[in-house]
C-alpha atoms as a PDB file:
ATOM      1  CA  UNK A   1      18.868   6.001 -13.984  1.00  0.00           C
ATOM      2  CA  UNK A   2      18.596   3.018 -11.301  1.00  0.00           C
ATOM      3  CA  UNK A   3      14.307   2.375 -11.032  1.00  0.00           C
ATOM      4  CA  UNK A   4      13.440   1.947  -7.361  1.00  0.00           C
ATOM      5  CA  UNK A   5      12.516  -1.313  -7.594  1.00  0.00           C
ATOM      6  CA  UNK A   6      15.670  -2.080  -9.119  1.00  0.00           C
ATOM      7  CA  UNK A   7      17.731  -0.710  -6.280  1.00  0.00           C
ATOM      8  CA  UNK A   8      15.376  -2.315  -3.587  1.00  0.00           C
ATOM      9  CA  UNK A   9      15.955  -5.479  -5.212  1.00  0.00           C
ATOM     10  CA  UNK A  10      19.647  -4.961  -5.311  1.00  0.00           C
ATOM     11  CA  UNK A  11      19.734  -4.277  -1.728  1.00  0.00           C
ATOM     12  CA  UNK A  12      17.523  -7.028  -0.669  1.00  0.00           C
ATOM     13  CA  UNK A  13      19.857  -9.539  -2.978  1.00  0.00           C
ATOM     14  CA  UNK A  14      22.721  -8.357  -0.773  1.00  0.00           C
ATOM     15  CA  UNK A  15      20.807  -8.563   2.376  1.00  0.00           C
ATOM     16  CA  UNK A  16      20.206 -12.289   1.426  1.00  0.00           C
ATOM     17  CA  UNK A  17      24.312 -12.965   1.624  1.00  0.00           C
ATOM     18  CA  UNK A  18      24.400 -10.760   4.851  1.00  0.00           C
ATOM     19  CA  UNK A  19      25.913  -7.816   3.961  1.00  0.00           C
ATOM     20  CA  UNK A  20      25.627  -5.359   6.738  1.00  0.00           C
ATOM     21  CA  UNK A  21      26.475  -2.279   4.902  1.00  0.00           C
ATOM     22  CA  UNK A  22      23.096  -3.059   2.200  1.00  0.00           C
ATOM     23  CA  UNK A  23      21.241  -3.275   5.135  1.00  0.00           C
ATOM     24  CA  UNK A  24      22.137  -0.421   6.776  1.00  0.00           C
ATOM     25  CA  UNK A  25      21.370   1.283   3.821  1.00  0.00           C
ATOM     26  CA  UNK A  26      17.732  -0.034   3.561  1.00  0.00           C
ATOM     27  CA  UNK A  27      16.729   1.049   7.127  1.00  0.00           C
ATOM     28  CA  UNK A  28      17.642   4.406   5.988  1.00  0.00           C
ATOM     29  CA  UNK A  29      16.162   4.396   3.083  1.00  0.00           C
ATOM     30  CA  UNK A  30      12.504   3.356   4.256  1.00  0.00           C
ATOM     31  CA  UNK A  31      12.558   4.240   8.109  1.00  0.00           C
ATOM     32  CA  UNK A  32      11.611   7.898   7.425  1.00  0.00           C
ATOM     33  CA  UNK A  33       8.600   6.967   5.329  1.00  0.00           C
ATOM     34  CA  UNK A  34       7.624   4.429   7.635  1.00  0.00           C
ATOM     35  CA  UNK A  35       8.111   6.816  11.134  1.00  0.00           C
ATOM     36  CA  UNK A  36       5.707   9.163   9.339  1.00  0.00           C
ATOM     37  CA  UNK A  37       2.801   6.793   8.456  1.00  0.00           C
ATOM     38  CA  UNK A  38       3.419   5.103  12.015  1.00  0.00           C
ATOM     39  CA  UNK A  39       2.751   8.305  13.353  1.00  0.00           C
ATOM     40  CA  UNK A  40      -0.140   9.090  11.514  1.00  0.00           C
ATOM     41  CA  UNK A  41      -1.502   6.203  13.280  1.00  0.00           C
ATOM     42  CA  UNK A  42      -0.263   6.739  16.795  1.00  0.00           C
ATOM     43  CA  UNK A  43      -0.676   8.936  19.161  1.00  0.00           C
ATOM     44  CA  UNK A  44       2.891   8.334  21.218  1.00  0.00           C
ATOM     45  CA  UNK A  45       6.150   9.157  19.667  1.00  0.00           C
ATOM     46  CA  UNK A  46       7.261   6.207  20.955  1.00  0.00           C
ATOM     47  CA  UNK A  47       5.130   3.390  19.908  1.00  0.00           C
ATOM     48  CA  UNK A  48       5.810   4.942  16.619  1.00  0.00           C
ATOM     49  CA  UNK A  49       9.998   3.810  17.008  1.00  0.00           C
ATOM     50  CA  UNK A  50       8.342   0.749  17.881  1.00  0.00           C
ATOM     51  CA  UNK A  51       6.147  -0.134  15.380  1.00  0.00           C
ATOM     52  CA  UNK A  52       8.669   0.862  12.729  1.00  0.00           C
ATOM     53  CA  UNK A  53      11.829  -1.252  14.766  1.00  0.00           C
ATOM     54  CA  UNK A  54       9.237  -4.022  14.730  1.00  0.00           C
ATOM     55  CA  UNK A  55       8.258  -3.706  10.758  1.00  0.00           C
ATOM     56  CA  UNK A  56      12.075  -3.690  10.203  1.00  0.00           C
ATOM     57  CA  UNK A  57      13.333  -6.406  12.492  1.00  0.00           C
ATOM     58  CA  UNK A  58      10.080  -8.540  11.194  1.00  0.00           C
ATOM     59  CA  UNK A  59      11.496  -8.449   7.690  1.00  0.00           C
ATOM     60  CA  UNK A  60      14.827  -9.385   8.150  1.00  0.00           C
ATOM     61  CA  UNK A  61      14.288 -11.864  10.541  1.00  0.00           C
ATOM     62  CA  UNK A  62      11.195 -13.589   8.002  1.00  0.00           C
ATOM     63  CA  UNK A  63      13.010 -12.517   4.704  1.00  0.00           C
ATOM     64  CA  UNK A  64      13.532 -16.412   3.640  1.00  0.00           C
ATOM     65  CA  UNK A  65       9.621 -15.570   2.841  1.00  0.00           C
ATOM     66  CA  UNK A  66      10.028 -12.554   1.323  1.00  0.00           C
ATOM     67  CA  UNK A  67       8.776 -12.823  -2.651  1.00  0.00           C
ATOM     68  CA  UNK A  68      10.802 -10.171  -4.885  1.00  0.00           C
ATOM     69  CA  UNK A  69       7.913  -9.472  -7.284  1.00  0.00           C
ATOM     70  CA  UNK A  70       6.026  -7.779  -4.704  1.00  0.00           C
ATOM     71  CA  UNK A  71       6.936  -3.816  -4.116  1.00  0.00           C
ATOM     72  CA  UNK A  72       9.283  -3.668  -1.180  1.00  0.00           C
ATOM     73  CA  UNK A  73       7.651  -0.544  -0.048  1.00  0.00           C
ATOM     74  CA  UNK A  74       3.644  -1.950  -0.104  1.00  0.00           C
ATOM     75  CA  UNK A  75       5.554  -5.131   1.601  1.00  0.00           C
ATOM     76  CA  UNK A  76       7.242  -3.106   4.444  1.00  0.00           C
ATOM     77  CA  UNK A  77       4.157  -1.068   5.106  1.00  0.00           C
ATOM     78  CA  UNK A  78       1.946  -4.151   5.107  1.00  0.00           C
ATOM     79  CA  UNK A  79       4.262  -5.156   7.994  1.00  0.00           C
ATOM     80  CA  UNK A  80       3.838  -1.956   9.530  1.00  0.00           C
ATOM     81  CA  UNK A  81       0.218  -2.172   9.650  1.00  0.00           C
ATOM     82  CA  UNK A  82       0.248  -5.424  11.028  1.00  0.00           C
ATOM     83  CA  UNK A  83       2.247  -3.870  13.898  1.00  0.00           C
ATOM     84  CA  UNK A  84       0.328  -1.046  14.306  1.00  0.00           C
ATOM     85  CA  UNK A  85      -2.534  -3.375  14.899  1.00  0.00           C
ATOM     86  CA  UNK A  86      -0.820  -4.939  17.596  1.00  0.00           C
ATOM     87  CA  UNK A  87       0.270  -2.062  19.572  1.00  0.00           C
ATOM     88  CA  UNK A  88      -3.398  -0.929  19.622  1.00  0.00           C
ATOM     89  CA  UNK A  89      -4.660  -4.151  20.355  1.00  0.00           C
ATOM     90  CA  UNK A  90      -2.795  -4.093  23.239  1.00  0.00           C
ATOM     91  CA  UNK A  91      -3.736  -0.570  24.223  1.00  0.00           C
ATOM     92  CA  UNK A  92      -7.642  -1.815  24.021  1.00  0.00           C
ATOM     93  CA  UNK A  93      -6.852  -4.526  26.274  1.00  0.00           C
ATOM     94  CA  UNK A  94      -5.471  -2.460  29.049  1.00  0.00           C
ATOM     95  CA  UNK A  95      -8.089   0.007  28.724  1.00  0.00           C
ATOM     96  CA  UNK A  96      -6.295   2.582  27.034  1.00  0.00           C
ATOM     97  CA  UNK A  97      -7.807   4.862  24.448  1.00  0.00           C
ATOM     98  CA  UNK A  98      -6.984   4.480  21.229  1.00  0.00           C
ATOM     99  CA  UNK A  99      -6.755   6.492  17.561  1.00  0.00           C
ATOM    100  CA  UNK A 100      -9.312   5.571  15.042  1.00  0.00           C
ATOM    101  CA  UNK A 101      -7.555   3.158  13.217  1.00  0.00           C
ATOM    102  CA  UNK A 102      -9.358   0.577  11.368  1.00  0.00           C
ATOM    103  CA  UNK A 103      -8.371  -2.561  11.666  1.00  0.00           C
ATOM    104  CA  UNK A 104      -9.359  -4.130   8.773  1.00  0.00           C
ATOM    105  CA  UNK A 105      -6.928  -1.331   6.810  1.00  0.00           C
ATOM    106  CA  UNK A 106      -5.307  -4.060   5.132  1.00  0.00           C
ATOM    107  CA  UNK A 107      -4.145  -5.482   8.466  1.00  0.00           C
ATOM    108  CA  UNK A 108      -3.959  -9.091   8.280  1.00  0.00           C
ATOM    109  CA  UNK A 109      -6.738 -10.404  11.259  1.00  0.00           C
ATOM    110  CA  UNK A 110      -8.837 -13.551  12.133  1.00  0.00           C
ATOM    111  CA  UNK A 111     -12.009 -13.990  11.341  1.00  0.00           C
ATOM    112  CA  UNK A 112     -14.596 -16.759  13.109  1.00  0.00           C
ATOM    113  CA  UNK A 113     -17.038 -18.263  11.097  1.00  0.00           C
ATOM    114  CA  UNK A 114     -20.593 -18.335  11.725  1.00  0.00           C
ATOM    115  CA  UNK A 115     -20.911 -21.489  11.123  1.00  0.00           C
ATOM    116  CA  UNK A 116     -18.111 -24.601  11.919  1.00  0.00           C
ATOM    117  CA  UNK A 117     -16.333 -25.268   8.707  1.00  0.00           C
ATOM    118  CA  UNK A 118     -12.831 -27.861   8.162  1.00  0.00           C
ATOM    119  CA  UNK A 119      -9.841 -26.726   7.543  1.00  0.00           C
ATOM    120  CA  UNK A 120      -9.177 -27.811   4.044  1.00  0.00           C
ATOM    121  CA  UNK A 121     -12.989 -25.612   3.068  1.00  0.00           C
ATOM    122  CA  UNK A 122     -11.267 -22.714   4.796  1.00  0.00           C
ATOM    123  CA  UNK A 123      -8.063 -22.950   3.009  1.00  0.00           C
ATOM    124  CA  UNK A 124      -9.897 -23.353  -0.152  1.00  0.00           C
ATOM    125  CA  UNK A 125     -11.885 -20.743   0.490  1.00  0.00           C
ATOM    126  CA  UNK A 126      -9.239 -18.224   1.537  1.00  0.00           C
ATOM    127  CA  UNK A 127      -7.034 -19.413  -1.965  1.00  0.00           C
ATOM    128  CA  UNK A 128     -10.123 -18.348  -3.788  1.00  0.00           C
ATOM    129  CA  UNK A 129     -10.253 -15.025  -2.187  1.00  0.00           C
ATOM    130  CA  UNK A 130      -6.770 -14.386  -2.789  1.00  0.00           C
ATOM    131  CA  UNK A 131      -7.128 -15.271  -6.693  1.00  0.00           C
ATOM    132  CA  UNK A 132      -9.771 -12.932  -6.899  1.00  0.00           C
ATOM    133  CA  UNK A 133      -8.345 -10.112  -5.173  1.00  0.00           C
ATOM    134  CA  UNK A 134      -5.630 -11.403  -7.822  1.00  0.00           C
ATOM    135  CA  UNK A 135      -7.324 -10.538 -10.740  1.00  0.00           C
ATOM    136  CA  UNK A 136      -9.060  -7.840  -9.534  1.00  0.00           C
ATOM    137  CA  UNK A 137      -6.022  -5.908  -8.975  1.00  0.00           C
ATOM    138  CA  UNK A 138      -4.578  -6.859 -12.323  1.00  0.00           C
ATOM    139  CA  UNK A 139      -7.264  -4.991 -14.175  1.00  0.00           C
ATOM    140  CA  UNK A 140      -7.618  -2.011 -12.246  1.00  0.00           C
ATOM    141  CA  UNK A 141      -3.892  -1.442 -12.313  1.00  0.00           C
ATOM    142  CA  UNK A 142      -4.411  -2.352 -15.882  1.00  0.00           C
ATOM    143  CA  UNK A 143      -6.857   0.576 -16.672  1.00  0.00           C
ATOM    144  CA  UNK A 144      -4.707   2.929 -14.591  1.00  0.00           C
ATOM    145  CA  UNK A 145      -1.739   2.388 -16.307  1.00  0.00           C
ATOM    146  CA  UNK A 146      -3.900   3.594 -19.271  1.00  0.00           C
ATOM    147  CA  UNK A 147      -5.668   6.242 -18.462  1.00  0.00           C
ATOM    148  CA  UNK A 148      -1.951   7.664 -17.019  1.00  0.00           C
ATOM    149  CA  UNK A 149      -0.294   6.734 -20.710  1.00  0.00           C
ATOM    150  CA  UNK A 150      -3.165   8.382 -22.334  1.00  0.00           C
ATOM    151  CA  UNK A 151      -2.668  11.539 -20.029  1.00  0.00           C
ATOM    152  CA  UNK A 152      -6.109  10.957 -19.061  1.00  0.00           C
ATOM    153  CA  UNK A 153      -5.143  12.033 -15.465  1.00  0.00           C
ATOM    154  CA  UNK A 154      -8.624  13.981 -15.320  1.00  0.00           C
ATOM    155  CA  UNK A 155     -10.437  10.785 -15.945  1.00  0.00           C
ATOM    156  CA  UNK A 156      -8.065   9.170 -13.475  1.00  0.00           C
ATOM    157  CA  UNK A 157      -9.217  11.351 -10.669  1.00  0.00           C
ATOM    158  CA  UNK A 158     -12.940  10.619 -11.227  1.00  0.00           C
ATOM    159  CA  UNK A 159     -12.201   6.721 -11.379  1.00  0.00           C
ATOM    160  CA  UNK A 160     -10.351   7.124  -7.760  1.00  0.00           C
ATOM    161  CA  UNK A 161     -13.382   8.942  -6.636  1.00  0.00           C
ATOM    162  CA  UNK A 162     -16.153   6.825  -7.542  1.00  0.00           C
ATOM    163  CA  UNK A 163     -14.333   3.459  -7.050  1.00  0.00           C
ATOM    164  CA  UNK A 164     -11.514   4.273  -4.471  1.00  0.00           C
ATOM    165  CA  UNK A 165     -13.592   7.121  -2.534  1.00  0.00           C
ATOM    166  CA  UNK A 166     -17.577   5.483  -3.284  1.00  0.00           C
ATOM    167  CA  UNK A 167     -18.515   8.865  -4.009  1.00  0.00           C
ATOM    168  CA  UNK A 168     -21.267   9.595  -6.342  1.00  0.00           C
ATOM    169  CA  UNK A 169     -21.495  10.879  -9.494  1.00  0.00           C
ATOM    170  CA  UNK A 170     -23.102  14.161  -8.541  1.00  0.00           C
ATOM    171  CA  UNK A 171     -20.635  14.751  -5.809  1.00  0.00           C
ATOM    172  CA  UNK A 172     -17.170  14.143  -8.313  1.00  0.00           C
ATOM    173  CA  UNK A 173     -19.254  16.471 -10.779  1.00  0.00           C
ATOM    174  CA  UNK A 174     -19.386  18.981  -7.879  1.00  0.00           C
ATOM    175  CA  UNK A 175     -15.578  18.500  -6.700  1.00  0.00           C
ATOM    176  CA  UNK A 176     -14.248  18.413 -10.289  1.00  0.00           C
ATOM    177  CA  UNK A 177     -16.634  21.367 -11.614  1.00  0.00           C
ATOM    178  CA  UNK A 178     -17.627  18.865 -14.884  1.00  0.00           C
ATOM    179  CA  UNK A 179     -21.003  18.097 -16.230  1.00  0.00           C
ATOM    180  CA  UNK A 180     -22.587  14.708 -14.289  1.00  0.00           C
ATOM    181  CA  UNK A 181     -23.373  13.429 -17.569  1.00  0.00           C
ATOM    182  CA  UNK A 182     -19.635  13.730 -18.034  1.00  0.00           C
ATOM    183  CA  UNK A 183     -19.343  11.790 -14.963  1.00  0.00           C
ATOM    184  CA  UNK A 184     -21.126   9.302 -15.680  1.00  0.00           C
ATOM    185  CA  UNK A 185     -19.877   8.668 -19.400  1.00  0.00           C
ATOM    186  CA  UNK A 186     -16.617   8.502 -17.746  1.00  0.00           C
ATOM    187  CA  UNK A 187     -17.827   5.589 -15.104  1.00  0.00           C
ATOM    188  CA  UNK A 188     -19.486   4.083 -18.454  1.00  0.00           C
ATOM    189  CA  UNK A 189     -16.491   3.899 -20.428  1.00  0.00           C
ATOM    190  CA  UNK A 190     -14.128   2.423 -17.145  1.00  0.00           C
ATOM    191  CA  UNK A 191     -16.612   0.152 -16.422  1.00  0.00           C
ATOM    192  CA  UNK A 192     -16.650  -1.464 -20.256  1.00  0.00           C
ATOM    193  CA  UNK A 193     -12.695  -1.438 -20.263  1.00  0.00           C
ATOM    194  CA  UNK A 194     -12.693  -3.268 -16.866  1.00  0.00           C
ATOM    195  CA  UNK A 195     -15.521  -5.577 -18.126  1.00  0.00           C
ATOM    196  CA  UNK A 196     -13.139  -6.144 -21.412  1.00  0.00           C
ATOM    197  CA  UNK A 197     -10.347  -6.683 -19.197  1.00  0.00           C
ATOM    198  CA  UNK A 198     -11.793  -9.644 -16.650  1.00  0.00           C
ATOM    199  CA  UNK A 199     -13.129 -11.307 -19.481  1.00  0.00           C
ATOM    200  CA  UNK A 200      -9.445 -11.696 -21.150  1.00  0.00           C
ATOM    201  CA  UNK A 201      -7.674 -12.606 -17.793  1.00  0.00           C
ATOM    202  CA  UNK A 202     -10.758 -15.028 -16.360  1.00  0.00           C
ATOM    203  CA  UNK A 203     -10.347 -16.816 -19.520  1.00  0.00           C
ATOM    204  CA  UNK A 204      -7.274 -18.252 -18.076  1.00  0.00           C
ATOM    205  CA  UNK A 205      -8.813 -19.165 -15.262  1.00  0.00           C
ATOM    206  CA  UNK A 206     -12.361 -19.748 -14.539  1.00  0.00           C
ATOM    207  CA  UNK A 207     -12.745 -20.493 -11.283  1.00  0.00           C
ATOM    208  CA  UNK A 208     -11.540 -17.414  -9.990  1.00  0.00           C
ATOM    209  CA  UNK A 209     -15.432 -16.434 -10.919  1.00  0.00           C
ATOM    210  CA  UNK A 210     -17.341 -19.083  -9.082  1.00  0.00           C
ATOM    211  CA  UNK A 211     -20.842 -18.284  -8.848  1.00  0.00           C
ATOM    212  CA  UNK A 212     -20.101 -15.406 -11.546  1.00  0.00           C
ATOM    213  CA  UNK A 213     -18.953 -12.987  -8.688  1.00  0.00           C
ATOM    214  CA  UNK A 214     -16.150 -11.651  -6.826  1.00  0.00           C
ATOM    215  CA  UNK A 215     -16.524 -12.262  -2.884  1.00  0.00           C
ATOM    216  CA  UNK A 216     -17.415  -9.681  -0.154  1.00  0.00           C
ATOM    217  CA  UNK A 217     -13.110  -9.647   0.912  1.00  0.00           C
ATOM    218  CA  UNK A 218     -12.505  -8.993  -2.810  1.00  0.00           C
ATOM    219  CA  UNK A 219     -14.119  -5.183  -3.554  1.00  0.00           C
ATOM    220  CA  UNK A 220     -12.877  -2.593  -5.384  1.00  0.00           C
ATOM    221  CA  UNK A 221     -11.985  -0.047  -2.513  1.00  0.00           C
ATOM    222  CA  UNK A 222     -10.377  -2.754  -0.713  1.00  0.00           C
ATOM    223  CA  UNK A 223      -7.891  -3.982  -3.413  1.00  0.00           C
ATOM    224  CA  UNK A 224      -7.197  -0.512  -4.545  1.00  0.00           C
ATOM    225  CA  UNK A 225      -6.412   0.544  -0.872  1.00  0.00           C
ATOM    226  CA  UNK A 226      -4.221  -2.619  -0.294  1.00  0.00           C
ATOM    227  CA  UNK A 227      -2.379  -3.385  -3.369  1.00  0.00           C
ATOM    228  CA  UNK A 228      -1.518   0.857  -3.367  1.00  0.00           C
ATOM    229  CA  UNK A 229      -2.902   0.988  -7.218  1.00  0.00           C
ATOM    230  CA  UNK A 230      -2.966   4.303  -7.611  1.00  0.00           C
ATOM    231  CA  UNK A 231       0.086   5.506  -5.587  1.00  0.00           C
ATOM    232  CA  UNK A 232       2.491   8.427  -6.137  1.00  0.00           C
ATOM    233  CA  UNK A 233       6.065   7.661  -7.622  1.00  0.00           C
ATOM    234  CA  UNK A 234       8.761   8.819  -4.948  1.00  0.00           C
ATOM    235  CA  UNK A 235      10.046  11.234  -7.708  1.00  0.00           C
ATOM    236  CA  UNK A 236       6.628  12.689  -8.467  1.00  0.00           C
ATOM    237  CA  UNK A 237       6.200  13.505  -4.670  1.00  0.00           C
ATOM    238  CA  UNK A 238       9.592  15.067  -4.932  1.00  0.00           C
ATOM    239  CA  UNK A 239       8.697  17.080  -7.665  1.00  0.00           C
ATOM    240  CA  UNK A 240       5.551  18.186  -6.413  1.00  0.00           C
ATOM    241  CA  UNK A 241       7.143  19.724  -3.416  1.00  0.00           C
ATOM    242  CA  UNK A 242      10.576  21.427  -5.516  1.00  0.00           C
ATOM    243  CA  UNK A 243       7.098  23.040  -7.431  1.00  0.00           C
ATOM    244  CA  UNK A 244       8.276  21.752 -10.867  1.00  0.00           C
ATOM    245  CA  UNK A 245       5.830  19.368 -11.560  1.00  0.00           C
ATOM    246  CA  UNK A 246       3.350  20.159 -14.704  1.00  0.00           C
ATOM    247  CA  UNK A 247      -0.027  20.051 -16.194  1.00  0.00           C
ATOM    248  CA  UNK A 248      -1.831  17.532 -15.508  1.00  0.00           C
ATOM    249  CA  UNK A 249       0.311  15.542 -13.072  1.00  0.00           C
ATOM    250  CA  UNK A 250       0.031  18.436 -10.511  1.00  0.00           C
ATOM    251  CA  UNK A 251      -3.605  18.394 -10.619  1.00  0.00           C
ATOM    252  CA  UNK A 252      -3.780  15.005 -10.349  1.00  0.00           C
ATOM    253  CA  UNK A 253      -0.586  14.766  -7.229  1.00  0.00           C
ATOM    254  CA  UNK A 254      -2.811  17.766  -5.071  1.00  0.00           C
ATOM    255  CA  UNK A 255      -6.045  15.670  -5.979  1.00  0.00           C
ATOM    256  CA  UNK A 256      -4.803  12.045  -4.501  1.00  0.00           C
ATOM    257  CA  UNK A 257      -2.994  14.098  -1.937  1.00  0.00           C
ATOM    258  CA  UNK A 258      -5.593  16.437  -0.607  1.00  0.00           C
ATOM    259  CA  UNK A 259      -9.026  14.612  -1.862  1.00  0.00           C
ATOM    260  CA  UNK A 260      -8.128  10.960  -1.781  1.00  0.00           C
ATOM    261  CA  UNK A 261      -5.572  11.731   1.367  1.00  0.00           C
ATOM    262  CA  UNK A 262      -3.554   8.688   0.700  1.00  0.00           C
ATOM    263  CA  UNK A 263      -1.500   7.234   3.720  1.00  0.00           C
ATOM    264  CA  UNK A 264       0.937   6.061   2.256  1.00  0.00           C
ATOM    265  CA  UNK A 265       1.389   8.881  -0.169  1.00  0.00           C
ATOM    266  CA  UNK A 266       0.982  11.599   2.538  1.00  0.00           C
ATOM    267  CA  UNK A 267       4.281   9.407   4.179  1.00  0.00           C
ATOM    268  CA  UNK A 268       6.231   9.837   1.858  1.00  0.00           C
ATOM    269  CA  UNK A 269       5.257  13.395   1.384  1.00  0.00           C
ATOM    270  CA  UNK A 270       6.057  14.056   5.162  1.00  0.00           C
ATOM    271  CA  UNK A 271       9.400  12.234   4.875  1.00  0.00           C
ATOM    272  CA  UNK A 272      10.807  14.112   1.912  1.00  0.00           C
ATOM    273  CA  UNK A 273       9.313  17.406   3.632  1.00  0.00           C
ATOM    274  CA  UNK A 274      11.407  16.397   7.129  1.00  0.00           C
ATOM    275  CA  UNK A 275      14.503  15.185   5.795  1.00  0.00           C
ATOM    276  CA  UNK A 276      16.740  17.643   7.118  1.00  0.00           C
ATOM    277  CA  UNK A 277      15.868  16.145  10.607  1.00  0.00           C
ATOM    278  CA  UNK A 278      19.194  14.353  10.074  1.00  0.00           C
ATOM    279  CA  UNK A 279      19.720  13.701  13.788  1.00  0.00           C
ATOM    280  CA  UNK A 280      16.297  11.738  14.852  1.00  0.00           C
ATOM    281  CA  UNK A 281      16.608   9.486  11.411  1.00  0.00           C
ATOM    282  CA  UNK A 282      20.384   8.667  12.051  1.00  0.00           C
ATOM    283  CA  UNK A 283      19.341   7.892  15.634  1.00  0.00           C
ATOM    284  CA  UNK A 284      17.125   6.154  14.780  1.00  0.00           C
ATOM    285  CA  UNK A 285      18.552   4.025  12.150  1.00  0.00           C
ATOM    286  CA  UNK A 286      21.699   3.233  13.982  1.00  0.00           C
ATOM    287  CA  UNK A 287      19.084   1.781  17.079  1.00  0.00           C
ATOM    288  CA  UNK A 288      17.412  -0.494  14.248  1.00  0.00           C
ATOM    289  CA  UNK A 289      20.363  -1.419  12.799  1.00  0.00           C
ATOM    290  CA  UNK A 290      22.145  -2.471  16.004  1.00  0.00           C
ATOM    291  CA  UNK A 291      19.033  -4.704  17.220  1.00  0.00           C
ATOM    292  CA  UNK A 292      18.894  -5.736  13.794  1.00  0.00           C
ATOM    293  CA  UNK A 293      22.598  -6.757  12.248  1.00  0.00           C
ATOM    294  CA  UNK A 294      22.870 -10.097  14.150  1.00  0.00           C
ATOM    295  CA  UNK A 295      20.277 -11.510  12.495  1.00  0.00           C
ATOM    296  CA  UNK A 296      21.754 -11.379   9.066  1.00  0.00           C
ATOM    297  CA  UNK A 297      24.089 -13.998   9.857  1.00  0.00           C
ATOM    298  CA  UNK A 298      21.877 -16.336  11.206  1.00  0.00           C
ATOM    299  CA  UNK A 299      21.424 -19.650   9.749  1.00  0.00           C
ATOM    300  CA  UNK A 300      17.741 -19.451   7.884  1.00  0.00           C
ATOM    301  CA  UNK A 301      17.608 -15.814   8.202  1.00  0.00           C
ATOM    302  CA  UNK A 302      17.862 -15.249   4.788  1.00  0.00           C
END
């Protein structure tokens, strides 16, 4: 069976040489995904086609930039935020009201600092930052990809809870009817593994820990939101809705779907739900592809 990333990459490798036909077969494979987390986030049907023509056209025309060992999918929707942003930004400027999107949900932005600072103390600051959030991400993905091959799925949830959702240990005790001392032995035993972890993968590099800690842009929440850690599979979505999905991944699917209320996630869930609304995606994906196509054979397009 062809892995998604395998086909993505497959596509995008074809994209590259400007084949129209592996394009065409990437809008439809992401716009419906992307339409339902755009509107999520925005109140008109319409800025929603935008955003998601935007994300689209914004890849293929930057795709020289594009680095394969990054998830297509968390690269699209990072796009898509990004555009989102925008398109609200603008709405604030006129005076228009707006949803409650936060703009620091992994939308890129600029910052001022307090204080005047040069350039080259800014870049090194920012390469610092993004080594952290580096090896943070490494070793949570690390002890999630354990806890899921140990079937620990139970566990799982009350990691995504207390580091993912902040929620105390009382409260995940409460929503997961287990013993707080349970809980907390849980949090214990996560916390040593992560501890184990850093120390194995700073070792390599030291001065990703200046000052022994991670900085403010680097938490937990943050990464885990951004770098999708603890996302669905495509297929496990798919199951979950046919209703053949066992013990304990459906406890753990409902829990990150209805608890955690991923975006992302809840996306894909809407998109597999609404795929019989043939017409609007093949609309749709025949407008994006048609203000699209000519930029595949552009010099430096690829």
């Amino acid at each position: 069976m062809v892995q998604a990333d395998d086909a993505d990459s497959f596509l995008v490798t074809a994209i590259r040489k400007g084949d129209q036909r592996a394009w065409h077969q990437l809008i439809d494979r992401y716009q419906g995904r992307l339409m339902a987390f755009a509107r999520s986030r925005l109140k008109e049907a319409g800025d929603a086609e935008d955003a998601v023509q935007e994300t689209l056209l914004g890849f293929v025309t930057s795709l020289k930039h594009y680095d394969e060992s990054r998830s297509l999918e968390t690269y699209l929707f990072a796009i898509l935020r990004y555009k989102i942003g925008e398109i609200l930004t603008r709405r604030q400027r006129r005076g228009e009201f707006t949803t409650g999107f936060d703009i620091d949900d992994d939308t890129p932005g600029t910052l001022e600092p307090e204080d005047p600072e040069t350039p080259s103390r800014v870049a090194a600051g920012h390469e610092r930052e993004k080594r952290q959030a580096d090896l943070l991400a490494t070793i949570l993905r690390r002890l999630i990809e354990e806890l899921r091959d140990r079937g620990k799925l139970e566990d799982l949830q009350v990691i995504e809870a207390l580091f993912y959702m902040g929620m105390r240990n009382k409260e995940i005790a409460d929503l997961v009817g287990r013993d707080e001392k349970a809980i907390a032995g849980i949090k214990f035993r996560a916390l040593g593994r992560l501890q184990e972890f850093l120390a194995e993968a700073a070792g390599t590099d030291r001065s990703v820990l200046e000052d022994s800690q991670l900085s403010a842009e680097a938490t937990i929440s943050k990464i885990w939101r951004q770098r999708r850690l603890s996302c669905l599979k495509r297929g496990t979505i798919g199951s979950y809705l046919l209703g053949v999905l066992e013990e304990p991944w459906l406890s753990y699917t409902r829990f990150h779907l209805e608890t955690v209320r991923c975006l992302m996630c809840h996306a894909n869930l809407e998109d597999l739900s609404t795929e019989s609304e043939v017409a609007r995606d093949e609309r749709l994906g025949e407008q994006i592809f048609q203000s699209s196509v000519g930029f595949l054979s552009r010099p430096g397009s690829a």
